[in-house]
PDB file of N, CA and C in Angstrom:
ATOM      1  N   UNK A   1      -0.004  11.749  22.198  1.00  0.00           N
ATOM      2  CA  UNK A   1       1.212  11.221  21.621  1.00  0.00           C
ATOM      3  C   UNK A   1       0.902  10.752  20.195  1.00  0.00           C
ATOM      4  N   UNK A   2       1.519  11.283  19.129  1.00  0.00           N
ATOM      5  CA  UNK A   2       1.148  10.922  17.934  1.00  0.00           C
ATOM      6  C   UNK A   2       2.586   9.996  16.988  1.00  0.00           C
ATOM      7  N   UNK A   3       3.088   9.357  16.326  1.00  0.00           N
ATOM      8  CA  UNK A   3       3.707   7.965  15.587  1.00  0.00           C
ATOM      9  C   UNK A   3       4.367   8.908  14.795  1.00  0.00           C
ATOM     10  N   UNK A   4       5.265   9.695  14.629  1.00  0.00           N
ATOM     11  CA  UNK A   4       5.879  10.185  13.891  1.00  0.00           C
ATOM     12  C   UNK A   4       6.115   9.515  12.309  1.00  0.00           C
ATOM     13  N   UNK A   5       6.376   8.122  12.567  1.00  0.00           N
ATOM     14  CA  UNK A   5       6.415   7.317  11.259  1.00  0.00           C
ATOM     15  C   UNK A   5       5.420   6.639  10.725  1.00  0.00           C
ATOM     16  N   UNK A   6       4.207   6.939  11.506  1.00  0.00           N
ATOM     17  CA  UNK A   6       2.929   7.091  10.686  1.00  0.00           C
ATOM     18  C   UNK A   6       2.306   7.563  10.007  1.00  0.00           C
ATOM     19  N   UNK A   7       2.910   8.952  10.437  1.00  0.00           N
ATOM     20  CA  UNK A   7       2.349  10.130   9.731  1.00  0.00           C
ATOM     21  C   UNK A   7       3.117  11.001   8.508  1.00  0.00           C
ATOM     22  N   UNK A   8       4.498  10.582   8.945  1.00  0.00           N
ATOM     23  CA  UNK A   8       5.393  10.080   8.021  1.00  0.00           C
ATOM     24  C   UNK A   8       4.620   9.302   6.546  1.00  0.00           C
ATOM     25  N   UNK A   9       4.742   8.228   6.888  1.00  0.00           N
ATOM     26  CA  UNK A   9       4.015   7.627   5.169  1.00  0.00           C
ATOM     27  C   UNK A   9       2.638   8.058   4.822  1.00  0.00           C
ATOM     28  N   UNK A  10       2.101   8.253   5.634  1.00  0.00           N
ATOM     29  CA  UNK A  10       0.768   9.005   5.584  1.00  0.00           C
ATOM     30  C   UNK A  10       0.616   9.994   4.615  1.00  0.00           C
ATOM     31  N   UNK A  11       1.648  11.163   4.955  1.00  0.00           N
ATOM     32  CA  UNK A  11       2.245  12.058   3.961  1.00  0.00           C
ATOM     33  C   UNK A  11       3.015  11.352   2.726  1.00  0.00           C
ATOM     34  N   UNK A  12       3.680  10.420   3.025  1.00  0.00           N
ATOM     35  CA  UNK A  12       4.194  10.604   1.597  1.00  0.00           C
ATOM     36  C   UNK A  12       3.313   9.935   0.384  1.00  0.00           C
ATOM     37  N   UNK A  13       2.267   9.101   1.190  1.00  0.00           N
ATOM     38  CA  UNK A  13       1.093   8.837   0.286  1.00  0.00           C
ATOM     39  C   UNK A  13       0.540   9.911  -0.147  1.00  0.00           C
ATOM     40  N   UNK A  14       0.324  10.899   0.229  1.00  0.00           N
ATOM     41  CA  UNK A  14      -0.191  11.763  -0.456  1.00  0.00           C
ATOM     42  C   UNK A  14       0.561  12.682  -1.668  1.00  0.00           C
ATOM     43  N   UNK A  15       1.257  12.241  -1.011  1.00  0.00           N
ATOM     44  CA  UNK A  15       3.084  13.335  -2.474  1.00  0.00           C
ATOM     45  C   UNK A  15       2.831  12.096  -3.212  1.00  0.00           C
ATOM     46  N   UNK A  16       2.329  10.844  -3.179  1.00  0.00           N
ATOM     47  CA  UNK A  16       2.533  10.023  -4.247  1.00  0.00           C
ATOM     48  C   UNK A  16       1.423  10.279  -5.343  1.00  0.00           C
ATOM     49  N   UNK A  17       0.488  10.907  -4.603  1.00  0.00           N
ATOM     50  CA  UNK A  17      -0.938  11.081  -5.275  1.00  0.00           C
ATOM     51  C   UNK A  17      -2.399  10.886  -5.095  1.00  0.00           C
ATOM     52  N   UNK A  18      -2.254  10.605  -3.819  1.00  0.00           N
ATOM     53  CA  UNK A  18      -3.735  10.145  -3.230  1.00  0.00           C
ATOM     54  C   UNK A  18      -4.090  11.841  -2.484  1.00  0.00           C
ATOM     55  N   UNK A  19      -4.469  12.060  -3.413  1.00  0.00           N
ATOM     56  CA  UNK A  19      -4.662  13.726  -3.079  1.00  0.00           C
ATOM     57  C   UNK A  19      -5.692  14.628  -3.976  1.00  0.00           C
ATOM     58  N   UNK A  20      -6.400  14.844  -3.309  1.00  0.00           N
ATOM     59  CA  UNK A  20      -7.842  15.561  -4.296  1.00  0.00           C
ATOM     60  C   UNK A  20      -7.477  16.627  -5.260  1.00  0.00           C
ATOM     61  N   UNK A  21      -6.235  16.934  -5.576  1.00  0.00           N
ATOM     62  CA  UNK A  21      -6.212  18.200  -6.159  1.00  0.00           C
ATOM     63  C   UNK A  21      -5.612  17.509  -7.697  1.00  0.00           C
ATOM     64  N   UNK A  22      -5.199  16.404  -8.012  1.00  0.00           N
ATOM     65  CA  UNK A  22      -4.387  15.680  -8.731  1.00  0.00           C
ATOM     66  C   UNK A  22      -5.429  14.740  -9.595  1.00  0.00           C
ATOM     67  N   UNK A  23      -5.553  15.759 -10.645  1.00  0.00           N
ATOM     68  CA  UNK A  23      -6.017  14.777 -11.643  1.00  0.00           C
ATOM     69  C   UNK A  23      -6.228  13.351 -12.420  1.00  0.00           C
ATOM     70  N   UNK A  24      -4.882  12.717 -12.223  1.00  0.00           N
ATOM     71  CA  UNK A  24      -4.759  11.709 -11.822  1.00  0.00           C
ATOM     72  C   UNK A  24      -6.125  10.964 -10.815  1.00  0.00           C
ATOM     73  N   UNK A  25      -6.535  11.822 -10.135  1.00  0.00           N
ATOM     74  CA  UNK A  25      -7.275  11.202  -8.099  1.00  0.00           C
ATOM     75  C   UNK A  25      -8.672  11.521  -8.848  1.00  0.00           C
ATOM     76  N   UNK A  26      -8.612  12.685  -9.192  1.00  0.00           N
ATOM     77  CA  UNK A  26      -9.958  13.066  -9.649  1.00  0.00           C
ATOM     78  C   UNK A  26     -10.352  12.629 -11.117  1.00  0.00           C
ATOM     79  N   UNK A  27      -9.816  12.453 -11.844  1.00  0.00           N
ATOM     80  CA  UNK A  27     -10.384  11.247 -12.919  1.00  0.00           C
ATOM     81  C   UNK A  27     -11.070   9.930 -12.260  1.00  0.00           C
ATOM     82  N   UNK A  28     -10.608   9.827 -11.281  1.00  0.00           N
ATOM     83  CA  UNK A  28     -11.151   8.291 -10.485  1.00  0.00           C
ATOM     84  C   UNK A  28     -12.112   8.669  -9.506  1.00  0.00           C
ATOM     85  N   UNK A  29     -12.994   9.656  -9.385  1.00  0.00           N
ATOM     86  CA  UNK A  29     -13.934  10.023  -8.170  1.00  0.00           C
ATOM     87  C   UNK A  29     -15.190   9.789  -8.978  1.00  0.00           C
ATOM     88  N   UNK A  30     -15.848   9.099  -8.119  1.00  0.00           N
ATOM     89  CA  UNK A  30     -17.426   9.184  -8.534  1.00  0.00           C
ATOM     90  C   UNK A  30     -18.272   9.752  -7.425  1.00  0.00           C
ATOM     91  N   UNK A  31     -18.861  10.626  -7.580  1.00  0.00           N
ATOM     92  CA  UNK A  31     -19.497  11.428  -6.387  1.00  0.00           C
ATOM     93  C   UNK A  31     -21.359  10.838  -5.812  1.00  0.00           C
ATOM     94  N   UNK A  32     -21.496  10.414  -4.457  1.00  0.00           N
ATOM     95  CA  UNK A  32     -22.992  10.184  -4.628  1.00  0.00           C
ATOM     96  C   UNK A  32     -23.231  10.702  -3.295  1.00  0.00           C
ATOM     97  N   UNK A  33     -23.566  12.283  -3.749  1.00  0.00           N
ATOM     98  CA  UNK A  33     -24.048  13.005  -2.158  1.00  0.00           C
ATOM     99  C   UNK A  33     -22.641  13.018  -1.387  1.00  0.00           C
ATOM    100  N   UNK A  34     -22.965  12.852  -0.172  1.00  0.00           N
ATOM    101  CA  UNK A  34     -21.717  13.341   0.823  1.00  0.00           C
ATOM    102  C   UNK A  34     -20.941  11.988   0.708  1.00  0.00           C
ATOM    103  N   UNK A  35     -20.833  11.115  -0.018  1.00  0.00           N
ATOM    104  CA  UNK A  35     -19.774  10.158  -0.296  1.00  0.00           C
ATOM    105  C   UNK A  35     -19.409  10.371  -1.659  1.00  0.00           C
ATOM    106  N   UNK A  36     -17.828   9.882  -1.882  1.00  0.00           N
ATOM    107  CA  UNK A  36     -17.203  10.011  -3.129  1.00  0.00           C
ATOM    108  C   UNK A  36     -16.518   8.385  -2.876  1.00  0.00           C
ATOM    109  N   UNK A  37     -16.185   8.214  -3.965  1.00  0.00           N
ATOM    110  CA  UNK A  37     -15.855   6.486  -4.507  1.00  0.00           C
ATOM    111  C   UNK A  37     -14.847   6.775  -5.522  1.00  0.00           C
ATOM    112  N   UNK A  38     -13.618   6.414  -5.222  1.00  0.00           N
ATOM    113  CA  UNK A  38     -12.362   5.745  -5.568  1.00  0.00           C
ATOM    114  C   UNK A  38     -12.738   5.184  -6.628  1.00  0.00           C
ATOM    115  N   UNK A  39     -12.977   5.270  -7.985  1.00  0.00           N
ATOM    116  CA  UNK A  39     -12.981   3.749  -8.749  1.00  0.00           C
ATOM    117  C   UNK A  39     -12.134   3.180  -9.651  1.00  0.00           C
ATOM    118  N   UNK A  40     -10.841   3.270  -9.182  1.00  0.00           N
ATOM    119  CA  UNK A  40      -9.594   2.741  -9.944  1.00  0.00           C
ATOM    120  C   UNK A  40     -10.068   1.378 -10.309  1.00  0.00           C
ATOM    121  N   UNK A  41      -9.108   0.564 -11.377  1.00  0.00           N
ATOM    122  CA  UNK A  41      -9.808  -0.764 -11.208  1.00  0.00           C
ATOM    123  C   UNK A  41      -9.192  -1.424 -10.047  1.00  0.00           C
ATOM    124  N   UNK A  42      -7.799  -1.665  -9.556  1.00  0.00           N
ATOM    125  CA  UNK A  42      -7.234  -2.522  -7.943  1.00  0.00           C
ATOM    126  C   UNK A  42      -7.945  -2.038  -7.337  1.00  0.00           C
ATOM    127  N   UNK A  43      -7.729  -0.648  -6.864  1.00  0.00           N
ATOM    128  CA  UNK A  43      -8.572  -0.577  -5.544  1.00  0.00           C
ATOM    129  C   UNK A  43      -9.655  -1.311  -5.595  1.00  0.00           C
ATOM    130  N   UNK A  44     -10.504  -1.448  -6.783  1.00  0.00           N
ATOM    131  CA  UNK A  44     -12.345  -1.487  -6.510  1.00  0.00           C
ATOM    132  C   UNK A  44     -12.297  -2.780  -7.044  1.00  0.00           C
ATOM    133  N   UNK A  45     -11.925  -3.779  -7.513  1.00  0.00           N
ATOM    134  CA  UNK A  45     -11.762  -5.048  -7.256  1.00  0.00           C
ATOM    135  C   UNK A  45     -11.079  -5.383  -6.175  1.00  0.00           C
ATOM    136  N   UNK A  46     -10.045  -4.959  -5.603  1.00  0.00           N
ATOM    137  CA  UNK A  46      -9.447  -5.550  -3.798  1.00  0.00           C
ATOM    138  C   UNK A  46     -10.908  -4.689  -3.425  1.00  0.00           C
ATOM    139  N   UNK A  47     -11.923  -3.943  -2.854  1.00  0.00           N
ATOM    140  CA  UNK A  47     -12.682  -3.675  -2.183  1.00  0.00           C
ATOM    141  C   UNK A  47     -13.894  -3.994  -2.106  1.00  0.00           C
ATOM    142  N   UNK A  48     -13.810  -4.545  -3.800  1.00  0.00           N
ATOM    143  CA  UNK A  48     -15.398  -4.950  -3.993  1.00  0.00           C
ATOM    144  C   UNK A  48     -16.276  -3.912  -4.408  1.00  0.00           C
ATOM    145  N   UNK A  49     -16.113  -3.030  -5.348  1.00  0.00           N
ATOM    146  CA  UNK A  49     -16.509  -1.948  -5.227  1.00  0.00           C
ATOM    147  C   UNK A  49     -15.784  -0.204  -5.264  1.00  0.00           C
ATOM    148  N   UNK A  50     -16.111   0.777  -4.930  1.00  0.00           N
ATOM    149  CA  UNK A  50     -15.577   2.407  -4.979  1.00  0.00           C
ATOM    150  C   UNK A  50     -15.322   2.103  -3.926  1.00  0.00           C
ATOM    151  N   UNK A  51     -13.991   2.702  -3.816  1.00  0.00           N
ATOM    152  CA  UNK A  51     -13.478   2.969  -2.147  1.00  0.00           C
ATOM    153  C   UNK A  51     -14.123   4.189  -1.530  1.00  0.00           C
ATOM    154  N   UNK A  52     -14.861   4.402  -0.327  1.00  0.00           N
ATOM    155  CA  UNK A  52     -16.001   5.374  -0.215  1.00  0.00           C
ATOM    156  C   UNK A  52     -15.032   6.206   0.797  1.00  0.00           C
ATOM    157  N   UNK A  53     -15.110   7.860   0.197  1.00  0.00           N
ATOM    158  CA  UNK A  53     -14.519   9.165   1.094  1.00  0.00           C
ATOM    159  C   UNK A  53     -15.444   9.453   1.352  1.00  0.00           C
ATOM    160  N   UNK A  54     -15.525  10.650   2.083  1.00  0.00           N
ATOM    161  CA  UNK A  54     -16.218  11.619   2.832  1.00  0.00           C
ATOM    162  C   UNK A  54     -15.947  12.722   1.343  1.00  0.00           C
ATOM    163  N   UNK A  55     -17.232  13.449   0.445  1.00  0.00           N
ATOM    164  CA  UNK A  55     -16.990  13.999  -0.331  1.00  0.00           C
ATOM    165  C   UNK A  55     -16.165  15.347   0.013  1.00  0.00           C
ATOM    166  N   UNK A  56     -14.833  15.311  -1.278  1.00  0.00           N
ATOM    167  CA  UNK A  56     -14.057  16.457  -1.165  1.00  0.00           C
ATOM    168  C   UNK A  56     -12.932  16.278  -0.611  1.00  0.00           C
ATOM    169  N   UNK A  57     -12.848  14.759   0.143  1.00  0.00           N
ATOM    170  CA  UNK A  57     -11.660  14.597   0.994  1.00  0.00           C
ATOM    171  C   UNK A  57     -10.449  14.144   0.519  1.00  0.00           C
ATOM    172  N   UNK A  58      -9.030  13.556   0.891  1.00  0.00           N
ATOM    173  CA  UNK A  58      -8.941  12.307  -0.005  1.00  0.00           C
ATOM    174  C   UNK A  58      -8.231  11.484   1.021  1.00  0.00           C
ATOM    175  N   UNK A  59      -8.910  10.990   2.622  1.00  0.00           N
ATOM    176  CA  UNK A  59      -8.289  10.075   3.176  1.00  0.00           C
ATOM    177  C   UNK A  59      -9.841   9.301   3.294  1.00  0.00           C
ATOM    178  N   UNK A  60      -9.774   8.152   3.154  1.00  0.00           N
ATOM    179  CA  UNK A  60     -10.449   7.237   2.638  1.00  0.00           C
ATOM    180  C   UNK A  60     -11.798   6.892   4.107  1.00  0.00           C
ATOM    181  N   UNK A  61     -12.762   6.318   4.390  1.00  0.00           N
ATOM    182  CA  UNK A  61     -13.542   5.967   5.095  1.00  0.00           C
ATOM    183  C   UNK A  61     -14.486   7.313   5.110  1.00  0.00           C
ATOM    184  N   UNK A  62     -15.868   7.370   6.132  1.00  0.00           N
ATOM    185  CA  UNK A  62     -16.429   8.658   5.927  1.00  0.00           C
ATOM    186  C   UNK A  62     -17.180   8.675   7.612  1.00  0.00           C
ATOM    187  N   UNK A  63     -16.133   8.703   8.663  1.00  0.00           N
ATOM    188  CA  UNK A  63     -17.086   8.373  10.033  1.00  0.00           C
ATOM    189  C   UNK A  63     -18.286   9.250  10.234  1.00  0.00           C
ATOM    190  N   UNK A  64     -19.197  10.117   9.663  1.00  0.00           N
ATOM    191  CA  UNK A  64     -20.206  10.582   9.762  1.00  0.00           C
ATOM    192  C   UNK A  64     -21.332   9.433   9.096  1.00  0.00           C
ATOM    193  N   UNK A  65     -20.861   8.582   8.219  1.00  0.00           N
ATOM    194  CA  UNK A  65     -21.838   7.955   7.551  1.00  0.00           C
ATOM    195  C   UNK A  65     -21.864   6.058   8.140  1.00  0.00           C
ATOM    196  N   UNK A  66     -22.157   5.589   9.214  1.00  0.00           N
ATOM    197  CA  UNK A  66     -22.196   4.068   9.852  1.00  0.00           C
ATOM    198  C   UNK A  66     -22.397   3.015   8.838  1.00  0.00           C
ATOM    199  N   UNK A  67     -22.673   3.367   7.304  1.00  0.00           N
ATOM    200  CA  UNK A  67     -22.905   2.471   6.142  1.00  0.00           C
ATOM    201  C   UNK A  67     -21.395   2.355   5.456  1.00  0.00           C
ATOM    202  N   UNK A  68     -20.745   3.563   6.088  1.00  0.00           N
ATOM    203  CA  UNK A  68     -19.243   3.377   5.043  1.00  0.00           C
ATOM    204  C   UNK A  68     -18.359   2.395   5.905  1.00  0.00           C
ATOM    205  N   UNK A  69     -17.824   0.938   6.110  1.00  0.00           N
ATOM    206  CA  UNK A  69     -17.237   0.212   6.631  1.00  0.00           C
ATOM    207  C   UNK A  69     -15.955  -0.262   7.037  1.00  0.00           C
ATOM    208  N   UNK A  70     -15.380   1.615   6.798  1.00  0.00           N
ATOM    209  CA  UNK A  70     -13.800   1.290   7.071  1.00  0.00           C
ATOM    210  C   UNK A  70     -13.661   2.448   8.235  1.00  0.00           C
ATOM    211  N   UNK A  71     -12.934   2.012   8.944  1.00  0.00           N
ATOM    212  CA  UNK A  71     -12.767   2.962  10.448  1.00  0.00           C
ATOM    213  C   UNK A  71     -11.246   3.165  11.324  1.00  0.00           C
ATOM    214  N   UNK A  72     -10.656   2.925  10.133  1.00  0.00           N
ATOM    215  CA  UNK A  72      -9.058   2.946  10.198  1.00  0.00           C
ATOM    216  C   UNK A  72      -8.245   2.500   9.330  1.00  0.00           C
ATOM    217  N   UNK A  73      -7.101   2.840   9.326  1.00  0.00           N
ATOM    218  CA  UNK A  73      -6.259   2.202   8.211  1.00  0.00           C
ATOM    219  C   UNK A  73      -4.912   3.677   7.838  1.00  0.00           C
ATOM    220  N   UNK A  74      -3.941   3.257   7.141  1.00  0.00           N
ATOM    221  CA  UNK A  74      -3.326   4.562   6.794  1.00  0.00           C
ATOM    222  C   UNK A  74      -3.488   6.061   6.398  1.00  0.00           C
ATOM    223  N   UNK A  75      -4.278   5.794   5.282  1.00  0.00           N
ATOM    224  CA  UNK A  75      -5.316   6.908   5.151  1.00  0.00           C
ATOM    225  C   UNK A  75      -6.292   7.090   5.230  1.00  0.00           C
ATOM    226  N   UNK A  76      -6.850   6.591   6.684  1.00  0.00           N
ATOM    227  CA  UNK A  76      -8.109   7.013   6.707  1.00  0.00           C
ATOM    228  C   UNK A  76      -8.647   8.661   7.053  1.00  0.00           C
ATOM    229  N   UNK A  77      -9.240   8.694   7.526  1.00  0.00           N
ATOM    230  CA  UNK A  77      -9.962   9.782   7.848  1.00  0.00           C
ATOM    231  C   UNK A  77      -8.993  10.596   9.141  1.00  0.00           C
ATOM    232  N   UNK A  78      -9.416  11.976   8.957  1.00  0.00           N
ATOM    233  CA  UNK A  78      -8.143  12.608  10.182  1.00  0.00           C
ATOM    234  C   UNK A  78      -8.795  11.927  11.730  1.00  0.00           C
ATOM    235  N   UNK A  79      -7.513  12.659  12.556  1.00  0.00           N
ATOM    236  CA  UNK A  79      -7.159  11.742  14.063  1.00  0.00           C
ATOM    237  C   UNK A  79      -6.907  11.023  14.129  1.00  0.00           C
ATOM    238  N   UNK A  80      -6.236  10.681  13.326  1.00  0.00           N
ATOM    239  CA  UNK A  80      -6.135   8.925  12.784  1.00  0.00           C
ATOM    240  C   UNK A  80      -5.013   8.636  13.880  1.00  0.00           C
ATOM    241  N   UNK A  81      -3.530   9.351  13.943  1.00  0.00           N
ATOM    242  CA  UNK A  81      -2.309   9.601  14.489  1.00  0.00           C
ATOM    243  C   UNK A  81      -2.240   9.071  15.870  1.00  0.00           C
ATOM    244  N   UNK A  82      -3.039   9.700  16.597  1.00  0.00           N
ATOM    245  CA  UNK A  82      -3.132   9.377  18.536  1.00  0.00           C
ATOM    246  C   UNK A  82      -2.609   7.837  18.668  1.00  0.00           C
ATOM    247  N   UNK A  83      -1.440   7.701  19.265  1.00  0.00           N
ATOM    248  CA  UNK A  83      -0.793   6.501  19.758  1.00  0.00           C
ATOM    249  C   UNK A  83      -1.276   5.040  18.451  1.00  0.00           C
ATOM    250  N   UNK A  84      -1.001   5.428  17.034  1.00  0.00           N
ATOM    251  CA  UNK A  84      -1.283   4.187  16.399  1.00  0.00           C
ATOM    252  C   UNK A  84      -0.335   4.493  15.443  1.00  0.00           C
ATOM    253  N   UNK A  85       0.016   2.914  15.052  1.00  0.00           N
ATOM    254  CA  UNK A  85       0.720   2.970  14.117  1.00  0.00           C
ATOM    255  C   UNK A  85       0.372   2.449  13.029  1.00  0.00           C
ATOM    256  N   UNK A  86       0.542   2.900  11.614  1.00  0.00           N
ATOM    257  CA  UNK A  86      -0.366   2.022  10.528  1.00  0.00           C
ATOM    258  C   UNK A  86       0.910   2.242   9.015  1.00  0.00           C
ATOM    259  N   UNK A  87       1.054   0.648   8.946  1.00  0.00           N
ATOM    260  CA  UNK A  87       1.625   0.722   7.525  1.00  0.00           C
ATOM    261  C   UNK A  87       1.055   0.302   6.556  1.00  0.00           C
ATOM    262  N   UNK A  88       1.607   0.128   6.154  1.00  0.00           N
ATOM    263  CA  UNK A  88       0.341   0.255   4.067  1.00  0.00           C
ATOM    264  C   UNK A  88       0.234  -1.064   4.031  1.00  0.00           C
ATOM    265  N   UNK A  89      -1.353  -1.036   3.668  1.00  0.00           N
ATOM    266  CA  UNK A  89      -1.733  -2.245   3.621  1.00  0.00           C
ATOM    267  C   UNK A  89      -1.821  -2.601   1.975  1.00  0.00           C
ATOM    268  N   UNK A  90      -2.560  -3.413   1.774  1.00  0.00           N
ATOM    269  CA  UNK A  90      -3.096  -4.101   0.328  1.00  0.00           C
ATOM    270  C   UNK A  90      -3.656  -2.836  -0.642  1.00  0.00           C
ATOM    271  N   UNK A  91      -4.899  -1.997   0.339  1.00  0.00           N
ATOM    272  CA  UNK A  91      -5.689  -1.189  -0.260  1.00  0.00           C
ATOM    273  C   UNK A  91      -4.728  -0.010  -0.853  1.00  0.00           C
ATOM    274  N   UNK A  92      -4.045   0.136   0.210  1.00  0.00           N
ATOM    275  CA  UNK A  92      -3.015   1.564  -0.457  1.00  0.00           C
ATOM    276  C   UNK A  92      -2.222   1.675  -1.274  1.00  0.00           C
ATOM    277  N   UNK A  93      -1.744   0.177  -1.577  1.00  0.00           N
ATOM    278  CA  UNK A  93      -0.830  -0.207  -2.825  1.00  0.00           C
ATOM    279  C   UNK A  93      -2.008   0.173  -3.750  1.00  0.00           C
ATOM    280  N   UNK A  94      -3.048  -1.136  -4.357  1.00  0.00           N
ATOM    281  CA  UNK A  94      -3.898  -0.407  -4.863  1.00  0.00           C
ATOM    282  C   UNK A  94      -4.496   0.963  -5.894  1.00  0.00           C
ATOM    283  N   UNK A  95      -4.601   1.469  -4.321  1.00  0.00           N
ATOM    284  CA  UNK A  95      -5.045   2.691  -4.860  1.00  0.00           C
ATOM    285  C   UNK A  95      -3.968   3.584  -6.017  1.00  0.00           C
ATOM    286  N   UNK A  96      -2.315   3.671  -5.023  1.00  0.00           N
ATOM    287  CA  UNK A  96      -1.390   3.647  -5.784  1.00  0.00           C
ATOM    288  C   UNK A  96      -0.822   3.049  -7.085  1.00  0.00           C
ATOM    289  N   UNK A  97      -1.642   1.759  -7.068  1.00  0.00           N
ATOM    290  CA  UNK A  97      -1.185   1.195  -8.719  1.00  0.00           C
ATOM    291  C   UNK A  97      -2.397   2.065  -9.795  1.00  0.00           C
ATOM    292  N   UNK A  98      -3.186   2.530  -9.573  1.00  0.00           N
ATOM    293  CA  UNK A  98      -4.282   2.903  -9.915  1.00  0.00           C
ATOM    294  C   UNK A  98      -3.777   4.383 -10.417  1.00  0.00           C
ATOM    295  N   UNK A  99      -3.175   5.139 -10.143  1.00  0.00           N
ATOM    296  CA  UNK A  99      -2.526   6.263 -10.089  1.00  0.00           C
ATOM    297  C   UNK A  99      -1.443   6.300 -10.706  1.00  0.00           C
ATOM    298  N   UNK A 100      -0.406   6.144 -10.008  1.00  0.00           N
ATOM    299  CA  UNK A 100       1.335   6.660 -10.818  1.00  0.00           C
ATOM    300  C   UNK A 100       2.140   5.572 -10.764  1.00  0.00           C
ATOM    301  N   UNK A 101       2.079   4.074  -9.801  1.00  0.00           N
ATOM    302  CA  UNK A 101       3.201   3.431  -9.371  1.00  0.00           C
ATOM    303  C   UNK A 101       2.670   1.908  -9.935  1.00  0.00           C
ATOM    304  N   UNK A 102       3.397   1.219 -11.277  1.00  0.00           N
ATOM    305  CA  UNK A 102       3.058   0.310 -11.048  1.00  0.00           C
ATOM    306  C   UNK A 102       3.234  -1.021 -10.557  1.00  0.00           C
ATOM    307  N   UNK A 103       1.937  -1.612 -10.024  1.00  0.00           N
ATOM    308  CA  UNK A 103       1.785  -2.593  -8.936  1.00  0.00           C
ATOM    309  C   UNK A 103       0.978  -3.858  -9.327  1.00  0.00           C
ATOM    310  N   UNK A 104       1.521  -4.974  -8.949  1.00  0.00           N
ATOM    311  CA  UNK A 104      -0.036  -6.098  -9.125  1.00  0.00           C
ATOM    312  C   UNK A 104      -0.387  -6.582  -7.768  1.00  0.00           C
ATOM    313  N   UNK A 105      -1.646  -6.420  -7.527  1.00  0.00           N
ATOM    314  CA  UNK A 105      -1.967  -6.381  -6.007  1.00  0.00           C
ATOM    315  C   UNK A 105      -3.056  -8.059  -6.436  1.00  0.00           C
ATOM    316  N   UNK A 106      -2.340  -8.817  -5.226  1.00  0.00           N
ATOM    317  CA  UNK A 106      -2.984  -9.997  -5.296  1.00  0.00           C
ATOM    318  C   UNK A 106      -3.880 -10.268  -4.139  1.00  0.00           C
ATOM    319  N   UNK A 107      -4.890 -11.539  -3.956  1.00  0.00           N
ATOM    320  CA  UNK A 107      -5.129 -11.665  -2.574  1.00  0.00           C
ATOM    321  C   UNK A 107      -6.754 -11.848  -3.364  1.00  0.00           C
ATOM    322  N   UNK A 108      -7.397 -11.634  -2.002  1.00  0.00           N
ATOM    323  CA  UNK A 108      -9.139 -11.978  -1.928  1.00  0.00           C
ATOM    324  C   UNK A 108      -9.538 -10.735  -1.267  1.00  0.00           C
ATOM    325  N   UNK A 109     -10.749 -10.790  -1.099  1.00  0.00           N
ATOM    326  CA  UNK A 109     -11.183  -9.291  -0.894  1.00  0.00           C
ATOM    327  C   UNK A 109     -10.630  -8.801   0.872  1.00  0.00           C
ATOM    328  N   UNK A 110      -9.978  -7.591   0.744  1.00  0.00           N
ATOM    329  CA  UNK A 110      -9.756  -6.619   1.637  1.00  0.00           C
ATOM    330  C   UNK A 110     -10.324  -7.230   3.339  1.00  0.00           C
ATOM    331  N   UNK A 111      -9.606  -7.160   4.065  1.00  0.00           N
ATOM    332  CA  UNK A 111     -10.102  -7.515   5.492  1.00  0.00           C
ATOM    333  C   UNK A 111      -9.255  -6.515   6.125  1.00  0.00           C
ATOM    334  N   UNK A 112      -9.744  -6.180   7.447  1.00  0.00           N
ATOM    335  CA  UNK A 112      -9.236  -5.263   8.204  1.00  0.00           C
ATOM    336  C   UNK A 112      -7.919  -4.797   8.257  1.00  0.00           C
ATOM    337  N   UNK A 113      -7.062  -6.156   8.141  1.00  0.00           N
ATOM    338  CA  UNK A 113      -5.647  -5.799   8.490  1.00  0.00           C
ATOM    339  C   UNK A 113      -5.008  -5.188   7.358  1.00  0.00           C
ATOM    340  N   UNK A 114      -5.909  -5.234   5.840  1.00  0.00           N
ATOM    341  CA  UNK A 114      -5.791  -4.290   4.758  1.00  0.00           C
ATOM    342  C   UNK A 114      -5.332  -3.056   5.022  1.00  0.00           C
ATOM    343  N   UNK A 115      -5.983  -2.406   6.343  1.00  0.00           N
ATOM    344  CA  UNK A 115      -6.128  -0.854   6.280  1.00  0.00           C
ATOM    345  C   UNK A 115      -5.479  -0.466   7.516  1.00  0.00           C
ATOM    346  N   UNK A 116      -5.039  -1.944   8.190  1.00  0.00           N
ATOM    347  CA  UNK A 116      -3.782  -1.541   9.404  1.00  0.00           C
ATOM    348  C   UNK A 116      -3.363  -2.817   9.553  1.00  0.00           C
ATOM    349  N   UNK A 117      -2.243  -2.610   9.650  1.00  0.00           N
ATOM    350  CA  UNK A 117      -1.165  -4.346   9.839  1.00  0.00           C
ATOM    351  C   UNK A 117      -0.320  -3.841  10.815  1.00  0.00           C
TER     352      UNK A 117
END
């Protein structure tokens, strides 16, 4: 059973621009081996840092790698869908102000419910 309106914004995050093919996305990739890093400035001040993909990807976390510390959230990594629901947290604004939409993202550094509320 998969959240229709999860996957819903899921997608339209990506029509917004969180999408590897969009220059915009790829001006902001820093590549190190099989991880790539986000380094807008919101995102990477709300994270503390590059938001870490799986290189080549562009939904965020990298579950092959146990050092990358995000394991859900809107855009994370695929399968995400199976019976969950996830709306945009802190990080996805973010990433989005970083890109095309602008945003002032407030708060202290990123905690779980960042990447699912």
């Amino acid at each position: 059973m998969h959240d229709f309106v999860g996957m819903l914004i899921h997608e339209i995050f990506h029509s917004l621009g969180f999408i590897n093919y969009a220059q915009e996305w790829n001006d902001r990739i820093a590549v190190a081996g099989d991880t790539s890093y986000f380094t807008g400035d919101q995102a990477s001040a709300l994270f503390g840092g590059g938001l870490p993909f799986q290189t080549g990807y562009d939904h965020y976390g990298h579950a092959q790698d146990p050092a990358v510390p995000i394991n859900r959230g809107l855009m994370y990594q695929f399968r995400n869908y199976e019976q969950n629901r996830f709306d945009i947290g802190r990080i996805n604004f973010a990433v989005l102000a970083d890109l095309v939409i602008q945003l002032t993202v407030t708060g202290g550094p990123p905690t779980q419910s960042d990447f699912m509320l």
